[in-house]
N, C-alpha and C. Protein backbone atom coordinates (compact mmCIF):
# COMPACT_ATOMS: atom_id res chain seq x y z
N UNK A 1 -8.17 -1.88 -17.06
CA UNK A 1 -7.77 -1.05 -18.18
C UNK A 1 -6.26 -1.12 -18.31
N UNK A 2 -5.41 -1.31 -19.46
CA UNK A 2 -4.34 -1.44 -19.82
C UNK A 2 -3.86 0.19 -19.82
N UNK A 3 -2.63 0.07 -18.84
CA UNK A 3 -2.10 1.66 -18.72
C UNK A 3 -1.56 2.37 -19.62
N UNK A 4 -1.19 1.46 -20.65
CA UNK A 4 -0.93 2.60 -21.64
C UNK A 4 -1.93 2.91 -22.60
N UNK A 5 -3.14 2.53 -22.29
CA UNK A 5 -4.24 3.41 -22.83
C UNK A 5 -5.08 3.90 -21.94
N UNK A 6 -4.66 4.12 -20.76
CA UNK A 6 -5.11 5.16 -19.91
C UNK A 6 -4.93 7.03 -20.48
N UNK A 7 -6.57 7.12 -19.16
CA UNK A 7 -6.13 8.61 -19.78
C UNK A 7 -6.57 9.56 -18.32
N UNK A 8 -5.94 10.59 -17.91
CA UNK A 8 -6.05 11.31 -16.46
C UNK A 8 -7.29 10.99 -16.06
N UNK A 9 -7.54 10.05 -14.65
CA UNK A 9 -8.87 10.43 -14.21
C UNK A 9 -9.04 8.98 -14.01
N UNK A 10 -8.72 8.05 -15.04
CA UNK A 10 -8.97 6.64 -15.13
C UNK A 10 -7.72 5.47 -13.94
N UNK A 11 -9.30 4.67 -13.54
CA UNK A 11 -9.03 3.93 -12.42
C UNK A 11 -7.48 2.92 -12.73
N UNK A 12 -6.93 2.57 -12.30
CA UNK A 12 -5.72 1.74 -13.08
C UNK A 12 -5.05 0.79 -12.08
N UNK A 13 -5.80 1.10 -10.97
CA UNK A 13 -5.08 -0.02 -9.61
C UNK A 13 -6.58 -0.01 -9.16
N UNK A 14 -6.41 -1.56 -9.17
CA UNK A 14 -7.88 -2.06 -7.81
C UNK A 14 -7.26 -3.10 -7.33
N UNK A 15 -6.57 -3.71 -6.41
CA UNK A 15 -6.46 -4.78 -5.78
C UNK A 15 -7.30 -5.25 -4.06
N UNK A 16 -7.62 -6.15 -3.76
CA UNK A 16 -7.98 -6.11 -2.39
C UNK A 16 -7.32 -7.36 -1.99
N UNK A 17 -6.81 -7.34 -0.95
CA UNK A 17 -6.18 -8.18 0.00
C UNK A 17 -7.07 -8.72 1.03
N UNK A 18 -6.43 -10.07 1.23
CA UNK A 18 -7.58 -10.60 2.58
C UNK A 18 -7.04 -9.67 4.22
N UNK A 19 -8.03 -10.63 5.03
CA UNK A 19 -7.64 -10.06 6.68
C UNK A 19 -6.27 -10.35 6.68
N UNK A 20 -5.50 -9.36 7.55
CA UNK A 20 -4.51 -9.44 7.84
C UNK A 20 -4.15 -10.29 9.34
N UNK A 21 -3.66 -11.32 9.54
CA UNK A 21 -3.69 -11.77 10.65
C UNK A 21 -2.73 -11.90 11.51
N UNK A 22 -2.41 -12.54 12.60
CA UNK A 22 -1.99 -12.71 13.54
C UNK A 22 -0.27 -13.47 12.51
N UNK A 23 -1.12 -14.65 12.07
CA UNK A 23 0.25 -15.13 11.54
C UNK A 23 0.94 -14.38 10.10
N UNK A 24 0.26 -13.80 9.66
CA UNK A 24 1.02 -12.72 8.63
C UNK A 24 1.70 -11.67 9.37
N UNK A 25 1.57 -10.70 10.47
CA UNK A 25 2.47 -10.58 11.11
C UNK A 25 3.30 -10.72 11.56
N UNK A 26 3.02 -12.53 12.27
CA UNK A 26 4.71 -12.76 12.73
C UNK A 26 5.78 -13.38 11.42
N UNK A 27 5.32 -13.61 10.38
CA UNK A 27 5.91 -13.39 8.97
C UNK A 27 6.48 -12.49 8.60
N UNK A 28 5.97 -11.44 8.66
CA UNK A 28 6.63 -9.95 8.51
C UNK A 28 7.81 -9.21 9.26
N UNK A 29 7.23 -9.54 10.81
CA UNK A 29 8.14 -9.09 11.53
C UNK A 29 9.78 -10.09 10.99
N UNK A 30 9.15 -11.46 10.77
CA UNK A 30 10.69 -11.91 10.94
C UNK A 30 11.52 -11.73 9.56
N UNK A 31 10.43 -11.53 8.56
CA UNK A 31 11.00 -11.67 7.42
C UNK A 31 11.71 -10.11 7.20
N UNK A 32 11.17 -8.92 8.09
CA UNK A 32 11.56 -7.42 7.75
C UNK A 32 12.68 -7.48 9.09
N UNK A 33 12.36 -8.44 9.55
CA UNK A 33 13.54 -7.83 11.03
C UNK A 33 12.93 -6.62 12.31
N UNK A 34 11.84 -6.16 11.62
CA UNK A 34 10.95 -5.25 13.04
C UNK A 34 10.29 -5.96 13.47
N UNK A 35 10.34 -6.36 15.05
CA UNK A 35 10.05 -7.20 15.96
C UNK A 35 9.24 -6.14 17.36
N UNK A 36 9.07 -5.32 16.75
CA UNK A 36 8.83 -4.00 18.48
C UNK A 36 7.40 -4.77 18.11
N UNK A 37 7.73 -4.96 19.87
CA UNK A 37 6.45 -5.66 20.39
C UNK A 37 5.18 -5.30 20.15
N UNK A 38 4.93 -3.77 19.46
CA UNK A 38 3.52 -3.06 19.46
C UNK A 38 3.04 -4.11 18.53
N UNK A 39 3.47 -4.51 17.57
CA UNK A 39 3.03 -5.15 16.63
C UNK A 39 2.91 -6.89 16.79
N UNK A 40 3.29 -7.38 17.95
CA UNK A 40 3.55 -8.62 18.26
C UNK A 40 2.99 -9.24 19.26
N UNK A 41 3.10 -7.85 20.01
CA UNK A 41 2.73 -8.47 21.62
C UNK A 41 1.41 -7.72 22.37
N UNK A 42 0.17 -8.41 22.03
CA UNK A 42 -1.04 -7.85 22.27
C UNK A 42 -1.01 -7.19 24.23
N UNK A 43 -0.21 -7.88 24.81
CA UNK A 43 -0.37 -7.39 26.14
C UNK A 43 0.33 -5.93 26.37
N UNK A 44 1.88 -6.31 25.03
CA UNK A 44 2.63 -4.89 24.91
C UNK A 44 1.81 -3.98 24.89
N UNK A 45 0.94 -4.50 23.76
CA UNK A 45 -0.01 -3.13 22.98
C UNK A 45 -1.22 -2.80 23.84
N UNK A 46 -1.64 -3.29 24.69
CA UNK A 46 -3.06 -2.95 25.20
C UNK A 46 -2.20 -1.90 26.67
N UNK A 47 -1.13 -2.49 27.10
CA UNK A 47 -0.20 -1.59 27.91
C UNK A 47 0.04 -0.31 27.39
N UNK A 48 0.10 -0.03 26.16
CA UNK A 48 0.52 1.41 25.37
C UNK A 48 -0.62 1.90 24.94
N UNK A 49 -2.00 1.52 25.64
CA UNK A 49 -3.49 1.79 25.17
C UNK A 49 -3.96 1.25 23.82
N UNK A 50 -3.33 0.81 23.40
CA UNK A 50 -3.93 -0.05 21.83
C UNK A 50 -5.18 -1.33 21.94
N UNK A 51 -6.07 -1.38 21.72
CA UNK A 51 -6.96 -2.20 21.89
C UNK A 51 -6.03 -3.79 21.71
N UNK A 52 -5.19 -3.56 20.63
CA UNK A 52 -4.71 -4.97 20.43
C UNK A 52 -3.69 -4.62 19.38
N UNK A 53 -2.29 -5.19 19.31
CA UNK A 53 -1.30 -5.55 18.10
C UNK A 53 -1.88 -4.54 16.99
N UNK A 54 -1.47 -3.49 16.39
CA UNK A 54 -1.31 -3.52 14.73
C UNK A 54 -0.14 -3.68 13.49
N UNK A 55 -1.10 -3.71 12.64
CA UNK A 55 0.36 -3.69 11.42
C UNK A 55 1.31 -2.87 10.61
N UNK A 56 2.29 -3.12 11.06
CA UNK A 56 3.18 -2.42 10.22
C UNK A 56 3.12 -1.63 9.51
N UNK A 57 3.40 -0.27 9.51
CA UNK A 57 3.08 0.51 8.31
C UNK A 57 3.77 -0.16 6.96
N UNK A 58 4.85 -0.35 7.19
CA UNK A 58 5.61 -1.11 5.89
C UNK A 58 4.60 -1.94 5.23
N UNK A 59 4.29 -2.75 6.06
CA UNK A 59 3.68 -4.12 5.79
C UNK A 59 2.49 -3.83 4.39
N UNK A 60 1.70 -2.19 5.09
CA UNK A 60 0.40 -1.82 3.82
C UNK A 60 1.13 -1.93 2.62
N UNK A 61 2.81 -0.56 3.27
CA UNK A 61 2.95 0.04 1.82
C UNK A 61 3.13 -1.29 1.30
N UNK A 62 3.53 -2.12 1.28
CA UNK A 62 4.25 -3.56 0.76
C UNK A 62 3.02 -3.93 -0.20
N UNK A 63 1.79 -3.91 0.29
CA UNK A 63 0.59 -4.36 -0.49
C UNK A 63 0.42 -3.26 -1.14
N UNK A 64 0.50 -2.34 -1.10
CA UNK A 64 0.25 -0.78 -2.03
C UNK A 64 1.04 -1.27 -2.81
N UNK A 65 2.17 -1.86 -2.58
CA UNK A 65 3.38 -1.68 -3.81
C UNK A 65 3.16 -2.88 -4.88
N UNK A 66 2.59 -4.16 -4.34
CA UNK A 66 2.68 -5.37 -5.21
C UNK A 66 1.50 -4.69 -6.02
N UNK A 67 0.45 -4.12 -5.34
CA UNK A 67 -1.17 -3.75 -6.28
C UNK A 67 -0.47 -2.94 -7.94
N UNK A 68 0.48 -2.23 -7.29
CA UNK A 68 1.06 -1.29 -8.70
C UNK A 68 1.96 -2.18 -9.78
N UNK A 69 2.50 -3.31 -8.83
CA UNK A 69 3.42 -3.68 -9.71
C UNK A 69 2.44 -4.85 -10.67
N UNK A 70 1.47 -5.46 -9.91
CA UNK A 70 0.50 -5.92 -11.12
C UNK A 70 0.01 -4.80 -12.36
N UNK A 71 0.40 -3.91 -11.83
CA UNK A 71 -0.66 -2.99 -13.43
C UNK A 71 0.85 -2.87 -14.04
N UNK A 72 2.30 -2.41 -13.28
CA UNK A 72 3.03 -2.11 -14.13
C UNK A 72 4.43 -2.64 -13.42
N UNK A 73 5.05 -3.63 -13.95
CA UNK A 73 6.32 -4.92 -13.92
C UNK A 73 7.12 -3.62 -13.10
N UNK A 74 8.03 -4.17 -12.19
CA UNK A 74 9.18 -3.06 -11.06
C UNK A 74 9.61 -2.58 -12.53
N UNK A 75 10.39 -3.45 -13.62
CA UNK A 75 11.03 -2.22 -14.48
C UNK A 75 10.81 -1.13 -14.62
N UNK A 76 9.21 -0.97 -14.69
CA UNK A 76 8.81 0.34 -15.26
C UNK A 76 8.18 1.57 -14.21
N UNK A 77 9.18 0.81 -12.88
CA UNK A 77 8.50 1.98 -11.77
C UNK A 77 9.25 2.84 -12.11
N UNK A 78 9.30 4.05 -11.69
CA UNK A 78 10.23 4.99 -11.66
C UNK A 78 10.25 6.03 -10.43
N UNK A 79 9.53 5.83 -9.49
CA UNK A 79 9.45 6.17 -8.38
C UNK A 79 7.95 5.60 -7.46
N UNK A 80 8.04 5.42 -6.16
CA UNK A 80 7.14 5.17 -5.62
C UNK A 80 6.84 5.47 -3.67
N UNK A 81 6.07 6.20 -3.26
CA UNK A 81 6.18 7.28 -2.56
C UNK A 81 4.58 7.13 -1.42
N UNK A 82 5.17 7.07 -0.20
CA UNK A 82 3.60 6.91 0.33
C UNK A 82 3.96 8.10 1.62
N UNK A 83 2.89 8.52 2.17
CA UNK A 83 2.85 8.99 3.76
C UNK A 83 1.70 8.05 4.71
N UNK A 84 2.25 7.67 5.86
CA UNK A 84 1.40 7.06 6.38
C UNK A 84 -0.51 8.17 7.02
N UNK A 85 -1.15 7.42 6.82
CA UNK A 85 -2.39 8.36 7.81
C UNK A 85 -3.06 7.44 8.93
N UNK A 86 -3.17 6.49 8.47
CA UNK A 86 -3.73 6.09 10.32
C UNK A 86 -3.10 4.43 10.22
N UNK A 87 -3.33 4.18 11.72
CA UNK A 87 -3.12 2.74 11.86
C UNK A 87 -4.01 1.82 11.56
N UNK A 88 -3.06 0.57 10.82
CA UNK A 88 -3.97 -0.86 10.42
C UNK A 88 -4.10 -1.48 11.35
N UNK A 89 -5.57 -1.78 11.89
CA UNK A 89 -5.83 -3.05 12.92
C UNK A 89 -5.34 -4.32 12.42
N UNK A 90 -5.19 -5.30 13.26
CA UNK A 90 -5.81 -6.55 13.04
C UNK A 90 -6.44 -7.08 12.59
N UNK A 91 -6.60 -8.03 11.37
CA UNK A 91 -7.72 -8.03 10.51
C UNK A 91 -8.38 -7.12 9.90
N UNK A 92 -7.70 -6.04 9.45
CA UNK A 92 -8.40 -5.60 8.29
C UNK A 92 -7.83 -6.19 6.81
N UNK A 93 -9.01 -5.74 6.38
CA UNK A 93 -8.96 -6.20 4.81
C UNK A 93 -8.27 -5.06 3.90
N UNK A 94 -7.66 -5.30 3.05
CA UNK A 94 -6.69 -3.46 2.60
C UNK A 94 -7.51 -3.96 1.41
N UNK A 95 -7.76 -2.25 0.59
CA UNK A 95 -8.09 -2.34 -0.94
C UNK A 95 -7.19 -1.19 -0.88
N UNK A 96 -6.74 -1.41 -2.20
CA UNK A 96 -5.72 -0.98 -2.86
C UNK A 96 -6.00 -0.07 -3.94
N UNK A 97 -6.03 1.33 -4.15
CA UNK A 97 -7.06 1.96 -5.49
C UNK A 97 -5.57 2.79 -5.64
N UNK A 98 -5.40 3.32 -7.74
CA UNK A 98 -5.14 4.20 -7.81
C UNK A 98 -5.56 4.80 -9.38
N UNK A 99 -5.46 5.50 -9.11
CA UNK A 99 -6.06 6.55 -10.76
C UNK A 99 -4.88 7.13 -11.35
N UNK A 100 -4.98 7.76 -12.91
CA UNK A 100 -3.80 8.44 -13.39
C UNK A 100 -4.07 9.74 -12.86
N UNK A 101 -3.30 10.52 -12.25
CA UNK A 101 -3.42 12.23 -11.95
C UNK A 101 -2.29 12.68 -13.15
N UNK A 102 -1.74 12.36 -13.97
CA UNK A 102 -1.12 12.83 -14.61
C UNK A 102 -0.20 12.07 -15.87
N UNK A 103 -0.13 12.31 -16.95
CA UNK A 103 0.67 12.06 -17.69
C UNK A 103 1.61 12.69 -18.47
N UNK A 104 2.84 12.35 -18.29
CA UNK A 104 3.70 13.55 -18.99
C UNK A 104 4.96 12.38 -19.51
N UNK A 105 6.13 13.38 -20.29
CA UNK A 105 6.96 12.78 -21.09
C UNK A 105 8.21 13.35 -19.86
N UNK A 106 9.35 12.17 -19.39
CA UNK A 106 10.49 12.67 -19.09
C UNK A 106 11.49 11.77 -19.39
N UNK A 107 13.11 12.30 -19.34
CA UNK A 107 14.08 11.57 -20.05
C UNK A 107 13.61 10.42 -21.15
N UNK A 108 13.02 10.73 -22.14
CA UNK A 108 12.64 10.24 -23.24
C UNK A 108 11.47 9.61 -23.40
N UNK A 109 11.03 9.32 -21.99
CA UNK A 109 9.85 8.13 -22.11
C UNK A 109 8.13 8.60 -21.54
N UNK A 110 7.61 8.05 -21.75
CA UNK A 110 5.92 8.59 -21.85
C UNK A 110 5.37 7.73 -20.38
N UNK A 111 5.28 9.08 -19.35
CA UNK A 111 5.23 8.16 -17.98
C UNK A 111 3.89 8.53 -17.26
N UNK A 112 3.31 7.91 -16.45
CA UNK A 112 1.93 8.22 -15.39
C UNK A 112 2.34 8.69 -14.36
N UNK A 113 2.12 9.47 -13.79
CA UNK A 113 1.87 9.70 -11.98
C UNK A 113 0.33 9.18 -11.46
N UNK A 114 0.41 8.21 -10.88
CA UNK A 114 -0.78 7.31 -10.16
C UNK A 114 -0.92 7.64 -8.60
N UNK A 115 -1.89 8.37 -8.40
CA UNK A 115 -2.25 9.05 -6.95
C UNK A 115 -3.02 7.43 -6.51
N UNK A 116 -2.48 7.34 -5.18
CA UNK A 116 -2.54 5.95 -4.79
C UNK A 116 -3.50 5.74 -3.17
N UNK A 117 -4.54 5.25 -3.23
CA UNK A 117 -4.58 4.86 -1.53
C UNK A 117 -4.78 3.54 -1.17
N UNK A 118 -4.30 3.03 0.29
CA UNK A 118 -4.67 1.59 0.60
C UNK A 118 -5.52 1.84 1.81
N UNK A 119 -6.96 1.53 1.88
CA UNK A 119 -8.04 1.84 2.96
C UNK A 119 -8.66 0.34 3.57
N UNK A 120 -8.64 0.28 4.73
CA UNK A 120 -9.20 -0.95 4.97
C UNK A 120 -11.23 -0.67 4.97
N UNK A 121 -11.69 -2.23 5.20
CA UNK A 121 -12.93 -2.28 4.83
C UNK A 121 -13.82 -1.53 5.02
N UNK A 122 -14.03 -0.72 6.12
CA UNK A 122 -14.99 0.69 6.23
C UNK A 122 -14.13 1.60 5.51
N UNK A 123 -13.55 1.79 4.56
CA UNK A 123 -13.10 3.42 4.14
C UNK A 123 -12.29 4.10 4.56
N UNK A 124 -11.50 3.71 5.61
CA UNK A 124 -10.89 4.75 6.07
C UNK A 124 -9.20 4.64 5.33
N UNK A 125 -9.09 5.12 5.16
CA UNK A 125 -7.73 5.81 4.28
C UNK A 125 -6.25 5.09 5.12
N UNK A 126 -5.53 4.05 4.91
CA UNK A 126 -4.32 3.74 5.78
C UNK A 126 -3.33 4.50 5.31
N UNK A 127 -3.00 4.73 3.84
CA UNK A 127 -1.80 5.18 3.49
C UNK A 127 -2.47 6.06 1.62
N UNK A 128 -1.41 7.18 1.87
CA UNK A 128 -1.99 7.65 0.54
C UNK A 128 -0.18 7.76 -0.06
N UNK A 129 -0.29 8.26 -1.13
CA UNK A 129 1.08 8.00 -2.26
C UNK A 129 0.72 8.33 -3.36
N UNK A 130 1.94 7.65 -4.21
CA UNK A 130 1.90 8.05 -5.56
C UNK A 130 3.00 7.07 -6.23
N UNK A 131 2.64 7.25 -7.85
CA UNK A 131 3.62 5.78 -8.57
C UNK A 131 3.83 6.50 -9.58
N UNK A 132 4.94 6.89 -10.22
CA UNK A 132 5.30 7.42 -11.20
C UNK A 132 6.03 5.80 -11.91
N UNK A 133 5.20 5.76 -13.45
CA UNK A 133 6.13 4.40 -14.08
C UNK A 133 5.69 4.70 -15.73
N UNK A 134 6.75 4.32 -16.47
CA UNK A 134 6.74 4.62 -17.62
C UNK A 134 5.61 3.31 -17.96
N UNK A 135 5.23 3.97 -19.60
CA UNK A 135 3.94 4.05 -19.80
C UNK A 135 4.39 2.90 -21.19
């Protein structure tokens, strides 16, 4: 659905991403500069009780953020806002959902607030947010 004929309630982000792997990690780490071993070093991580390596919180919001910018170009972000809720394994798959919770008019222009989550393949919720972008 094209967002500027959205209306409160209506779906407006669906993206899904593949498994996240081993070598998209060490991509990330080098390309963001966070290198802490939790995320790198499976022996680190099973030492700190982690079954194995996870990913980056950045790394979701990063896919939360490209999913929005397909429905609406960076110009027209106008804010964009997450809290983390649980950790991404290894290989999960992220889907990317968000709906309009709101539409209103500010400094001149006709904008959405998009309540946002990125959940890997069973459901469970990685990161929730929000996208405010003119309309």
């Amino acid at each position: 659905m094209a967002l500027d004929e959205a209306k409160v309630g209506d779906a407006v982000v669906s993206k899904t991403f593949p498994a996240i792997t081993r070598g998209k990690l060490a991509l990330y780490a080098g390309a963001s500069g966070d290198h802490n071993p939790i995320h790198i070093d499976s022996d680190f991580a099973r030492a700190a009780g982690f079954p194995d390596v996870f990913t980056h919180g950045m790394f979701v919001m990063g896919l939360l953020g490209q999913a929005v910018t397909d429905v609406a170009p960076p110009h027209r972000l106008r804010s964009f806002s997450t809290r983390f809720v649980a950790i991404t394994q290894l290989g999960a798959a992220i889907s990317c959902e968000g709906a309009v919770a709101e539409l209103f008019e500010a400094e001149g222009e006709r904008r959405a607030r998009i309540a946002l989550t990125a959940k890997d393949e069973t459901g469970d919720v990685k990161l929730a947010g929000e996208a405010v972008v003119a309309v």
